[in-house]
C-alpha atoms as a PDB file:
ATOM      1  CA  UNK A   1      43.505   5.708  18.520  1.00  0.00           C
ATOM      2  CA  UNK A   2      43.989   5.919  14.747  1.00  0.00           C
ATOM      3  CA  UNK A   3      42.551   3.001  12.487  1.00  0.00           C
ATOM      4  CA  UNK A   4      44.403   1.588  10.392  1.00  0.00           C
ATOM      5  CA  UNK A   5      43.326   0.703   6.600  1.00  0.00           C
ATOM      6  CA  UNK A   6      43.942  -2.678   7.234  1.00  0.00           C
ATOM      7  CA  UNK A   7      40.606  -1.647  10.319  1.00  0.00           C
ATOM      8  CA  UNK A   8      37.926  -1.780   7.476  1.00  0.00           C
ATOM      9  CA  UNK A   9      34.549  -2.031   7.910  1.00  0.00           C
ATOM     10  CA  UNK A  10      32.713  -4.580   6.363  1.00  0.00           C
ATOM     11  CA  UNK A  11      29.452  -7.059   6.644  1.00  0.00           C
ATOM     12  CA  UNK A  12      29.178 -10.989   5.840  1.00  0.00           C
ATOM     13  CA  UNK A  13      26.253 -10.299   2.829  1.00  0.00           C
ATOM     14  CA  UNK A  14      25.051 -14.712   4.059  1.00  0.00           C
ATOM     15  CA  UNK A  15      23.197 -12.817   7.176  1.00  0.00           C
ATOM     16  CA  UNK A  16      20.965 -10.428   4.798  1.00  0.00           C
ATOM     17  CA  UNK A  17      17.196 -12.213   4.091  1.00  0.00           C
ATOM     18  CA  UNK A  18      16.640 -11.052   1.011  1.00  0.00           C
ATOM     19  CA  UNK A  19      13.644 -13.096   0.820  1.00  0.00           C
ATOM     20  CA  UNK A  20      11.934 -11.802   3.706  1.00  0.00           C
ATOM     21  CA  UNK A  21      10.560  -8.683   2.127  1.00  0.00           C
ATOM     22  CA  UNK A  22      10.310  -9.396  -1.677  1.00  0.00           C
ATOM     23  CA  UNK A  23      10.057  -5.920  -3.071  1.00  0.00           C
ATOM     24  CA  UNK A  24       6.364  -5.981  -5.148  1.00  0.00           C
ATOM     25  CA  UNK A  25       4.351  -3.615  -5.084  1.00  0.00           C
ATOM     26  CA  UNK A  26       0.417  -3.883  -5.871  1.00  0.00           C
ATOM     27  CA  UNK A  27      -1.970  -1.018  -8.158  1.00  0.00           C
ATOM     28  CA  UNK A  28      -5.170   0.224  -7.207  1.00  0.00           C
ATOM     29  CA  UNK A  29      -8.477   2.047  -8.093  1.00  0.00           C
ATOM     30  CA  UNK A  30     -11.655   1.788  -7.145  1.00  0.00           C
ATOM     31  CA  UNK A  31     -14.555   4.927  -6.890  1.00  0.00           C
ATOM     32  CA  UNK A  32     -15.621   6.105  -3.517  1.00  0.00           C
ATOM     33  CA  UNK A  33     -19.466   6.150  -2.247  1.00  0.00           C
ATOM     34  CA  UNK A  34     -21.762   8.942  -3.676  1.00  0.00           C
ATOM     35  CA  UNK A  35     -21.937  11.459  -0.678  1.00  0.00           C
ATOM     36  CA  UNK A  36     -22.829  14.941  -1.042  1.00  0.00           C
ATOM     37  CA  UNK A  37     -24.074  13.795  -4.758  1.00  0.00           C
ATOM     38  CA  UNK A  38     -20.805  12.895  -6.073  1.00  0.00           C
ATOM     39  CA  UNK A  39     -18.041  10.379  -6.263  1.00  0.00           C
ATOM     40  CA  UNK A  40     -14.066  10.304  -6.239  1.00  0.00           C
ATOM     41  CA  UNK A  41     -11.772   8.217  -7.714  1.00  0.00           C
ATOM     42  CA  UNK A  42      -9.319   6.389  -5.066  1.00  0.00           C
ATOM     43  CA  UNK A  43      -6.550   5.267  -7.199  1.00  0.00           C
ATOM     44  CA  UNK A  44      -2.200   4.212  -6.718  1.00  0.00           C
ATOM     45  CA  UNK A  45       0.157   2.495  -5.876  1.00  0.00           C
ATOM     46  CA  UNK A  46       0.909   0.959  -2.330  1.00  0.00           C
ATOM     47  CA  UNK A  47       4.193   0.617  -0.665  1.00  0.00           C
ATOM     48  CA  UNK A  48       6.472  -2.611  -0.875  1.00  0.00           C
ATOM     49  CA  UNK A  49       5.452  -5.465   1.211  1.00  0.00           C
ATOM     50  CA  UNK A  50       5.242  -5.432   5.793  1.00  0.00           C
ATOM     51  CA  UNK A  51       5.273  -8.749   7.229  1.00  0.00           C
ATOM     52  CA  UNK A  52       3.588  -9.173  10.672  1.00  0.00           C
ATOM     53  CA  UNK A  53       0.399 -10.790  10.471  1.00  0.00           C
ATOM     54  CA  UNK A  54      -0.477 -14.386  10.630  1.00  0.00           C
ATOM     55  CA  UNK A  55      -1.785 -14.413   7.398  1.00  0.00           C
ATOM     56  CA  UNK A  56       0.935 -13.283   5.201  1.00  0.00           C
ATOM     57  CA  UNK A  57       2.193  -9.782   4.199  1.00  0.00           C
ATOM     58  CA  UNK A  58      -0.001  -6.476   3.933  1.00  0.00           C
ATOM     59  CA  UNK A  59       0.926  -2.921   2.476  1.00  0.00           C
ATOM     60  CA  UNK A  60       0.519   0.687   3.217  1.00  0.00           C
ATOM     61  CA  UNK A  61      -1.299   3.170   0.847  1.00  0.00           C
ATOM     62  CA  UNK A  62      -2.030   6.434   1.140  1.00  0.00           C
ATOM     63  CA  UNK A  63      -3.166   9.194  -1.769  1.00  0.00           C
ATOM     64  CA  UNK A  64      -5.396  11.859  -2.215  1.00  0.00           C
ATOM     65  CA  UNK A  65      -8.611  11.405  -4.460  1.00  0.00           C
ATOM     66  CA  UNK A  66      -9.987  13.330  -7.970  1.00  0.00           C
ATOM     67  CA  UNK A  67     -10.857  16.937  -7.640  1.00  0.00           C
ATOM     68  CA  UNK A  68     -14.297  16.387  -8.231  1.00  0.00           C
ATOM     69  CA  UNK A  69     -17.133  18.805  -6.789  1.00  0.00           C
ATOM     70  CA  UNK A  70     -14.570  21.454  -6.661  1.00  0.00           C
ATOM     71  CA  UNK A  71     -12.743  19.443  -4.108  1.00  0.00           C
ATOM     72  CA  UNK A  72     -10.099  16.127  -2.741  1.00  0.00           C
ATOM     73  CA  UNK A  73      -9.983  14.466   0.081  1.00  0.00           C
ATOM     74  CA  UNK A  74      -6.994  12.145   1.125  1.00  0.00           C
ATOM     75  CA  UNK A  75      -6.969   8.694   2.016  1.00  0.00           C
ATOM     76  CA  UNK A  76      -4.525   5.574   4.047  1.00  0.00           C
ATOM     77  CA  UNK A  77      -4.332   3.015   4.993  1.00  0.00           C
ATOM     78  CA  UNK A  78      -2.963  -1.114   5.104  1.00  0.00           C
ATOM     79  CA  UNK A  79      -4.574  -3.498   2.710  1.00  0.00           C
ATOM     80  CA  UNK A  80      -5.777  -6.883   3.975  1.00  0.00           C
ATOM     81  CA  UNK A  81      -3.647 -10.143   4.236  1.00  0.00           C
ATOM     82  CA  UNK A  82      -2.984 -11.592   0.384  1.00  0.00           C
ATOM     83  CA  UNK A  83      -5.692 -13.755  -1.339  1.00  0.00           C
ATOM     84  CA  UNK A  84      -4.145 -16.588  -2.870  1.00  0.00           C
ATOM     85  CA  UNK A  85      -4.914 -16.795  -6.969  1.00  0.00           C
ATOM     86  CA  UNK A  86      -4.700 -20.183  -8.439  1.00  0.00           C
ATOM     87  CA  UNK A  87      -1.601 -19.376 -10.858  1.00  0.00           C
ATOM     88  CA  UNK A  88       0.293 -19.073  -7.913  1.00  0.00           C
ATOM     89  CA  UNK A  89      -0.368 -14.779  -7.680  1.00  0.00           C
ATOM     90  CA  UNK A  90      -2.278 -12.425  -4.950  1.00  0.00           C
ATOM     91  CA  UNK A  91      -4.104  -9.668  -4.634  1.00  0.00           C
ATOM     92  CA  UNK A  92      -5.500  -8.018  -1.406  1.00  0.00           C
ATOM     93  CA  UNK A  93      -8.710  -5.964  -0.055  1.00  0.00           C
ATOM     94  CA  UNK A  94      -8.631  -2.753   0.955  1.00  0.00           C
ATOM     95  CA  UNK A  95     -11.152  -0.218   2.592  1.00  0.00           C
ATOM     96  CA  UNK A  96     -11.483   2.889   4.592  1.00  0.00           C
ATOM     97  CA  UNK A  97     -13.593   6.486   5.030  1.00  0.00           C
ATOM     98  CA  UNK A  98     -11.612   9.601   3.059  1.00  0.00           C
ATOM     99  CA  UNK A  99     -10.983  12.736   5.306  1.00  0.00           C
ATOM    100  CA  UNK A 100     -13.694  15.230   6.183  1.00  0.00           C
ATOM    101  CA  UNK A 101     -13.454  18.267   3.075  1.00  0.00           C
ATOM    102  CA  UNK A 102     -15.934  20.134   2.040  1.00  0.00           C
ATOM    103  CA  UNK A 103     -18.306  19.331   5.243  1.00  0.00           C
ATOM    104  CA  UNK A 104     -18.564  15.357   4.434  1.00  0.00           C
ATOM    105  CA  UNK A 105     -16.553  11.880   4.021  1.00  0.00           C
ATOM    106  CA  UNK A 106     -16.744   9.114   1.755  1.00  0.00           C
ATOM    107  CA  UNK A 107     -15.760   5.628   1.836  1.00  0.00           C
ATOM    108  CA  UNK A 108     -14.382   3.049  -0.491  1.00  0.00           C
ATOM    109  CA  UNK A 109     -13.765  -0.469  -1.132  1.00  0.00           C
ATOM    110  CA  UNK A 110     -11.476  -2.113  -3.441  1.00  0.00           C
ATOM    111  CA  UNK A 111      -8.994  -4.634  -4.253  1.00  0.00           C
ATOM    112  CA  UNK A 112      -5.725  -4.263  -5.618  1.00  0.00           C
ATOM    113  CA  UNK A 113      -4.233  -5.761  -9.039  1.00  0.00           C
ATOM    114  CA  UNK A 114      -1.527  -8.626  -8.581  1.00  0.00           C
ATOM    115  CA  UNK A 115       1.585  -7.711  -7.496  1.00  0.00           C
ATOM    116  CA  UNK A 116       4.672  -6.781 -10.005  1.00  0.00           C
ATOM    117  CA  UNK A 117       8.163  -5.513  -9.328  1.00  0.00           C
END
């Protein structure tokens, strides 16, 4: 059966939850342990906002660290749940172990800047 034009397709924009998902995303850099005697710098942007837990939102980041050492290693993973600031802003934690390179790891700790759009 042919559609007509008078068939078009078309969506009600009252059911779309904007609000859900606001789109901020969060900058980070922090230095990884000394391993091997030397350090990387771990350092981004993470993705927008994944809602889930029972604490609030978290985000996904993934990179891949300074050449340093004559070598990178690459890094992911989801921050922590967002810790309140008293103006109203977050930030969150983050941590994890780099990828084996170069015969060792490293790991880092950090927490991100507050959120922007």
């Amino acid at each position: 059966m042919k559609k007509r034009k008078t068939d078009a397709h078309s969506h009600d924009i009252r059911f779309i939850r904007f609000a859900d998902l606001p789109g901020h995303i969060h900058s980070y850099s922090t230095r990884t342990s000394l391993d091997d005697g030397h350090r990387h710098q771990v350092r981004g942007r993470t993705s927008t906002p994944y809602q889930g837990t029972d604490d609030g939102h978290i985000h996904y980041y993934e990179g891949t660290t300074s050449y340093d050492d004559g070598h990178v290693h690459r890094f992911r993973g989801w921050t922590g749940p967002p810790i309140r600031l008293p103006d109203g802003g977050h930030y969150h934690g983050f941590s994890g172990q780099t990828s084996y390179d170069d015969g060792h790891t490293h790991r880092y700790r950090g927490a991100t800047g507050e959120g922007y759009l």
